[in-house]
Protein backbone atom coordinates (compact mmCIF):
# COMPACT_ATOMS: atom_id res chain seq x y z
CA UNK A 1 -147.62 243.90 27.65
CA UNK A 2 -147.91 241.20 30.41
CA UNK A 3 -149.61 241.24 33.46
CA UNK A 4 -147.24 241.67 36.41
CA UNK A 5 -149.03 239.66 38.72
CA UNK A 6 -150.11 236.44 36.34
CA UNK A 7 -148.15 237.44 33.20
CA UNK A 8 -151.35 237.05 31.16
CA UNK A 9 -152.02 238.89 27.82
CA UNK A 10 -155.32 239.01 28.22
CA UNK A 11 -155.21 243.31 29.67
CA UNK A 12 -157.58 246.04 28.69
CA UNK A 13 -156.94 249.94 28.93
CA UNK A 14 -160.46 251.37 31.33
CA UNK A 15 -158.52 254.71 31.46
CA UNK A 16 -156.45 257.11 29.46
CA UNK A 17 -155.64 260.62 30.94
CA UNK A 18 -152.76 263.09 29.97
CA UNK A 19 -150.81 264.06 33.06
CA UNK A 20 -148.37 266.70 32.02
CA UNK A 21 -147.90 267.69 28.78
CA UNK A 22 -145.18 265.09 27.96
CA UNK A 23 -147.10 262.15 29.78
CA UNK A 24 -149.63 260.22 29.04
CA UNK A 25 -151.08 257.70 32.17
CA UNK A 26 -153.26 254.57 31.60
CA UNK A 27 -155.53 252.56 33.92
CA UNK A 28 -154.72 248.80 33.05
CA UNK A 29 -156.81 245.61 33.91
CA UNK A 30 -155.83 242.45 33.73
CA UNK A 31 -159.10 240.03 32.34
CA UNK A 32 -157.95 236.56 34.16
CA UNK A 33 -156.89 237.93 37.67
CA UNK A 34 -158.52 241.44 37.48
CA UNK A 35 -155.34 243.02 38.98
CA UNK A 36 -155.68 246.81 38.48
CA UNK A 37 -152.19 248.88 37.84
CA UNK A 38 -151.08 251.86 35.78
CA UNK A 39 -148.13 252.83 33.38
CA UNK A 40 -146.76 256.17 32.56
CA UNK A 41 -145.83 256.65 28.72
CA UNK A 42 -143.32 259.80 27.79
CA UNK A 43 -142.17 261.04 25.15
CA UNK A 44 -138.06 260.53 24.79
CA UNK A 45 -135.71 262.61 21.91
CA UNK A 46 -135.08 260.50 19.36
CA UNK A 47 -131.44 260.22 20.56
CA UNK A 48 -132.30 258.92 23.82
CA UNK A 49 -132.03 255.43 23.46
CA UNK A 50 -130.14 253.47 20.67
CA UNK A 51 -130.53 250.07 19.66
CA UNK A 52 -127.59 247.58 20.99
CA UNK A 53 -126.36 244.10 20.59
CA UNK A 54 -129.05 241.22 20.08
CA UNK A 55 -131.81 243.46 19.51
CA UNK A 56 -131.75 244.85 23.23
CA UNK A 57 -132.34 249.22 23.79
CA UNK A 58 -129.15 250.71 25.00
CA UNK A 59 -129.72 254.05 26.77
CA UNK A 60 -127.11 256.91 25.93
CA UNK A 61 -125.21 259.06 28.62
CA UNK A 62 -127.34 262.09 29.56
CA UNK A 63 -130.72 260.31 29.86
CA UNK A 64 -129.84 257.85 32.74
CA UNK A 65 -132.80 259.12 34.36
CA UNK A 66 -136.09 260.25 34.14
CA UNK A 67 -137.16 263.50 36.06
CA UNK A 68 -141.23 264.40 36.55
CA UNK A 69 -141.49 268.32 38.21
């Protein structure tokens, strides 16, 4: 993972919290500009996603979207 503000590699994890039962949200530092942003990690079915042409993730019809309640 890259930092989205100067695409460094140089990022550290200062928080790890569970938000739902399927999600897990981390704090994320960057160590050269010390930009501060988050990502949301879920768990998907196995048959979600399928790998496509020139190594690139394909998603499959019925999991277009993502819905948090």
């Amino acid at each position: 993972m890259n930092c989205p503000k100067c695409d460094s590699v140089r990022i550290r994890t200062i928080n790890t919290r569970h938000d739902t039962v399927e999600s897990v949200v981390r704090d994320r530092k960057c160590l050269r500009c010390e930009h501060k942003w988050f990502t949301c990690e879920i768990d998907l079915p196995r048959h979600a996603v399928k790998w496509g042409d020139a190594a690139s993730l394909k998603r499959v019809e019925g999991f277009r979207k993502v819905v948090f309640s």
